[in-house]
N, C-alpha and C. Protein backbone atom coordinates (compact mmCIF):
# COMPACT_ATOMS: atom_id res chain seq x y z
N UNK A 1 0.81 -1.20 0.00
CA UNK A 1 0.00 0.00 0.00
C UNK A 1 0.85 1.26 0.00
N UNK A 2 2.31 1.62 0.95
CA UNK A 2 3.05 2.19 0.94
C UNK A 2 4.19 2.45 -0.14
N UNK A 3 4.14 1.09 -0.84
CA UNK A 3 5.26 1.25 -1.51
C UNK A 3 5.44 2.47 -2.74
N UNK A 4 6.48 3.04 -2.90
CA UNK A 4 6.42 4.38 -3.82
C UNK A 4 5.69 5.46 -3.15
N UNK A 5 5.42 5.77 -2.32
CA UNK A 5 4.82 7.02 -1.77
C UNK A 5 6.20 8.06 -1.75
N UNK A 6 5.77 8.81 -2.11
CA UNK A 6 6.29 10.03 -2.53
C UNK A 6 5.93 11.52 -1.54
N UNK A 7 6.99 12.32 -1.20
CA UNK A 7 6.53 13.35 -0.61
C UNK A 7 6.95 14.47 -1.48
N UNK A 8 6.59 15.88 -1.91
CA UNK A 8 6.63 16.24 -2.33
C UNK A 8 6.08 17.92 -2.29
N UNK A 9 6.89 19.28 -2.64
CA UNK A 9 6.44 20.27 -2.27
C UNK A 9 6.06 21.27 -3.33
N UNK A 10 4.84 21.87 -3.52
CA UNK A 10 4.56 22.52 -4.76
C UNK A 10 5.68 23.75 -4.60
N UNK A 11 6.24 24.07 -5.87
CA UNK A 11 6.67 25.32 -5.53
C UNK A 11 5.98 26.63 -5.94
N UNK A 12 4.61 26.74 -6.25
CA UNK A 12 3.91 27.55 -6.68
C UNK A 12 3.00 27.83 -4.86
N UNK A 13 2.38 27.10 -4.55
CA UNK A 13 1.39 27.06 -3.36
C UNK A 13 2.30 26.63 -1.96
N UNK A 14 3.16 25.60 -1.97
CA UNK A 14 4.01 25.92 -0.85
C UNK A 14 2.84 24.53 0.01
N UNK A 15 1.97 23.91 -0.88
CA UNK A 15 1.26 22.87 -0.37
C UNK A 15 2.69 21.78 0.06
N UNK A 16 2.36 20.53 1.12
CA UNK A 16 2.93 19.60 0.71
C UNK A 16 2.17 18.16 0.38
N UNK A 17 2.36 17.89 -0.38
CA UNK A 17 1.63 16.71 -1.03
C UNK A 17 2.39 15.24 -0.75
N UNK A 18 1.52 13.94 -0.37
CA UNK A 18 1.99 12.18 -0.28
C UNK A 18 0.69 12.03 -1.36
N UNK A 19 1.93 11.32 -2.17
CA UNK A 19 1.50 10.54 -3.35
C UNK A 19 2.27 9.54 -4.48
N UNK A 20 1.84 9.24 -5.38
CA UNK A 20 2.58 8.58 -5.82
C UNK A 20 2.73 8.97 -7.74
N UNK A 21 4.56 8.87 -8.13
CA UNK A 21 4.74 8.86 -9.09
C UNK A 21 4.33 8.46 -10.52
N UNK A 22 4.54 9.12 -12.11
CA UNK A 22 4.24 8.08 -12.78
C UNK A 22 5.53 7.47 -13.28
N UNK A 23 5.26 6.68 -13.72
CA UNK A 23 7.14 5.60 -14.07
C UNK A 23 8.05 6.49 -14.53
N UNK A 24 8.06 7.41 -15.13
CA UNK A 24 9.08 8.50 -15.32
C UNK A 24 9.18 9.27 -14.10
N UNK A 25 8.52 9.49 -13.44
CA UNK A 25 8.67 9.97 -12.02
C UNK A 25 8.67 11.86 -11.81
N UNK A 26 8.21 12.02 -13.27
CA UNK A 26 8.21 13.69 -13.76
C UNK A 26 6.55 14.22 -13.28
N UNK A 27 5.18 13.43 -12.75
CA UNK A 27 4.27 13.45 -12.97
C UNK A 27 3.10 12.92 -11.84
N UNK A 28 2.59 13.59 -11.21
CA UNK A 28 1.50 12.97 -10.30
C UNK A 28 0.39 12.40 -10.36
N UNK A 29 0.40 10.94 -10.08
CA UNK A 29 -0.47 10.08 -10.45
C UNK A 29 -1.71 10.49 -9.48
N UNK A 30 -1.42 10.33 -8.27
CA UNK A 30 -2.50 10.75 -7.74
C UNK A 30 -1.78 11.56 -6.20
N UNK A 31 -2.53 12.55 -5.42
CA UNK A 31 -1.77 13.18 -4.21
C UNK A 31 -2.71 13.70 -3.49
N UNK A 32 -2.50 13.72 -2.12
CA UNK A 32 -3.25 14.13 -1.17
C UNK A 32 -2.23 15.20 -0.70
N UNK A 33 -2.95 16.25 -0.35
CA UNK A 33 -2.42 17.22 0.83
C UNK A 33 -2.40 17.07 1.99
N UNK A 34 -1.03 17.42 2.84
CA UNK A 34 -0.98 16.71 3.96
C UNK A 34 0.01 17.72 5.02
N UNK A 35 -0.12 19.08 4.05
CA UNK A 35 0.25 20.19 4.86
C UNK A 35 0.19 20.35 6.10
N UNK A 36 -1.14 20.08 6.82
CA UNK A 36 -1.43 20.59 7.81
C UNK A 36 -0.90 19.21 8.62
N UNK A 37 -0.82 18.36 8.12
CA UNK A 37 -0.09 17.05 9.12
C UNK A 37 1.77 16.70 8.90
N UNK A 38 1.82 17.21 8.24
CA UNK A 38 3.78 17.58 7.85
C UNK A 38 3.95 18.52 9.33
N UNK A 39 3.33 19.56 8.64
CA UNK A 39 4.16 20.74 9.80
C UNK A 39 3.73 20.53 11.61
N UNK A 40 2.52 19.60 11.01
CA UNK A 40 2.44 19.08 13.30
C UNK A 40 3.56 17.72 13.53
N UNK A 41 3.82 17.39 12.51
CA UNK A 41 5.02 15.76 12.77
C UNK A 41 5.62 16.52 13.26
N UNK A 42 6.52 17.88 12.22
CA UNK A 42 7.74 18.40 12.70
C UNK A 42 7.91 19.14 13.87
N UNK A 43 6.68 19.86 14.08
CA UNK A 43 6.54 20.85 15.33
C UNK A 43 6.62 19.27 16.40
N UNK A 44 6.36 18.30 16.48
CA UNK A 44 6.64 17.07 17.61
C UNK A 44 7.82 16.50 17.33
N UNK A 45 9.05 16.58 16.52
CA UNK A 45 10.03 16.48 15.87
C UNK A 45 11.28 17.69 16.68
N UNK A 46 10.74 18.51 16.31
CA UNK A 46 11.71 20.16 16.48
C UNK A 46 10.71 20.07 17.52
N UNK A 47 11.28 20.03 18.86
CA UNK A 47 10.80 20.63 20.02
C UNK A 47 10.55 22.29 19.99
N UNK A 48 9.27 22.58 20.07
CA UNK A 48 9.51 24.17 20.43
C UNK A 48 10.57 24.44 21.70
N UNK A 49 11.44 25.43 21.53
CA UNK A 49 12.19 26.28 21.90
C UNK A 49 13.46 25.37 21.97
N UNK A 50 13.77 25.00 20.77
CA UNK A 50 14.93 24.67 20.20
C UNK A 50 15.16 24.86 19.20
N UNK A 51 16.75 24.09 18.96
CA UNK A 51 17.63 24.74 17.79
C UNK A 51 18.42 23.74 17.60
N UNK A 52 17.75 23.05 15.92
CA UNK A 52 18.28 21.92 15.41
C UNK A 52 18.99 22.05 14.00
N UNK A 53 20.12 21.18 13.97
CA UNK A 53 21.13 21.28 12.58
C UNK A 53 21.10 20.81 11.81
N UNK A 54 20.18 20.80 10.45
CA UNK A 54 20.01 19.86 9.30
C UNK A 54 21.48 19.69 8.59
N UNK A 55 21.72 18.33 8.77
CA UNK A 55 22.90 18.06 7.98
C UNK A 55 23.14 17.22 6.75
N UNK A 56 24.01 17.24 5.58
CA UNK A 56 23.56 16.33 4.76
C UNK A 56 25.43 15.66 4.48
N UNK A 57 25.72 15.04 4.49
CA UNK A 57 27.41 14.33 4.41
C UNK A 57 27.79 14.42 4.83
N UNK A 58 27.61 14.55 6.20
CA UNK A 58 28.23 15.08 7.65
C UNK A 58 28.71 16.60 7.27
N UNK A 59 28.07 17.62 6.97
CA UNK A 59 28.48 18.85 6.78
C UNK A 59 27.35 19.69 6.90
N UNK A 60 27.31 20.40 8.18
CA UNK A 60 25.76 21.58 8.79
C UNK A 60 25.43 21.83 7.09
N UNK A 61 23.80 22.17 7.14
CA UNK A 61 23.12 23.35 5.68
C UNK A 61 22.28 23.76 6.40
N UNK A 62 21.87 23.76 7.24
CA UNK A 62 21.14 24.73 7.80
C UNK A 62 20.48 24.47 9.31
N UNK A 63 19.98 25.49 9.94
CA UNK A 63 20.02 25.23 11.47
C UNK A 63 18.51 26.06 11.31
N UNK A 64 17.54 25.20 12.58
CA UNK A 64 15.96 25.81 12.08
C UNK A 64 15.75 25.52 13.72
N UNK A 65 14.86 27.07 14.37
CA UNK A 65 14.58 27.34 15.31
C UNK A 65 13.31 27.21 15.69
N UNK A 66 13.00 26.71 16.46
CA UNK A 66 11.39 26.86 17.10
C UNK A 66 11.09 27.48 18.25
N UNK A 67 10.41 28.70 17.69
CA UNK A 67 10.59 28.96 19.41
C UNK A 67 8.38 29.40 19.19
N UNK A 68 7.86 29.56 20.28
CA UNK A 68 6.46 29.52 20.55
C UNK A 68 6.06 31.30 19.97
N UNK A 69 5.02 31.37 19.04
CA UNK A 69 4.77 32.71 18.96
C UNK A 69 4.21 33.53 20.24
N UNK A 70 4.19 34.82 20.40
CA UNK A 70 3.80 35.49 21.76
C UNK A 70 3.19 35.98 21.51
């Protein structure tokens, strides 16, 4: 049921979409929006009021803060 699920971010709307490819992999077969459940994983992921280091080859790209709006 999982297999090939795909995540994916529009760059027009800034939606994020799980779905799945077509065999060229250029093309969305079918996708659900899942915006609003991405950004609560990560907010339980990234503790609010911390400061975590995305790394990719063992070399920092970027560092992303959470802190609670006031």
């Amino acid at each position: 049921m999982y297999e090939n699920l795909k995540l994916g971010v529009s760059p027009i709307t800034g939606t994020v979409f799980a779905g799945r490819l077509n065999k060229k992999g250029n093309m969305w077969i079918n996708k659900v929006d899942i915006t609003e459940q991405f950004l609560s994983c990560c907010l339980q992921y990234f503790k609010p009021g911390t400061e975590n280091t995305i790394s990719a080859d063992g070399k920092p790209l970027y560092i992303i803060t959470i802190k609670p709006a006031e």
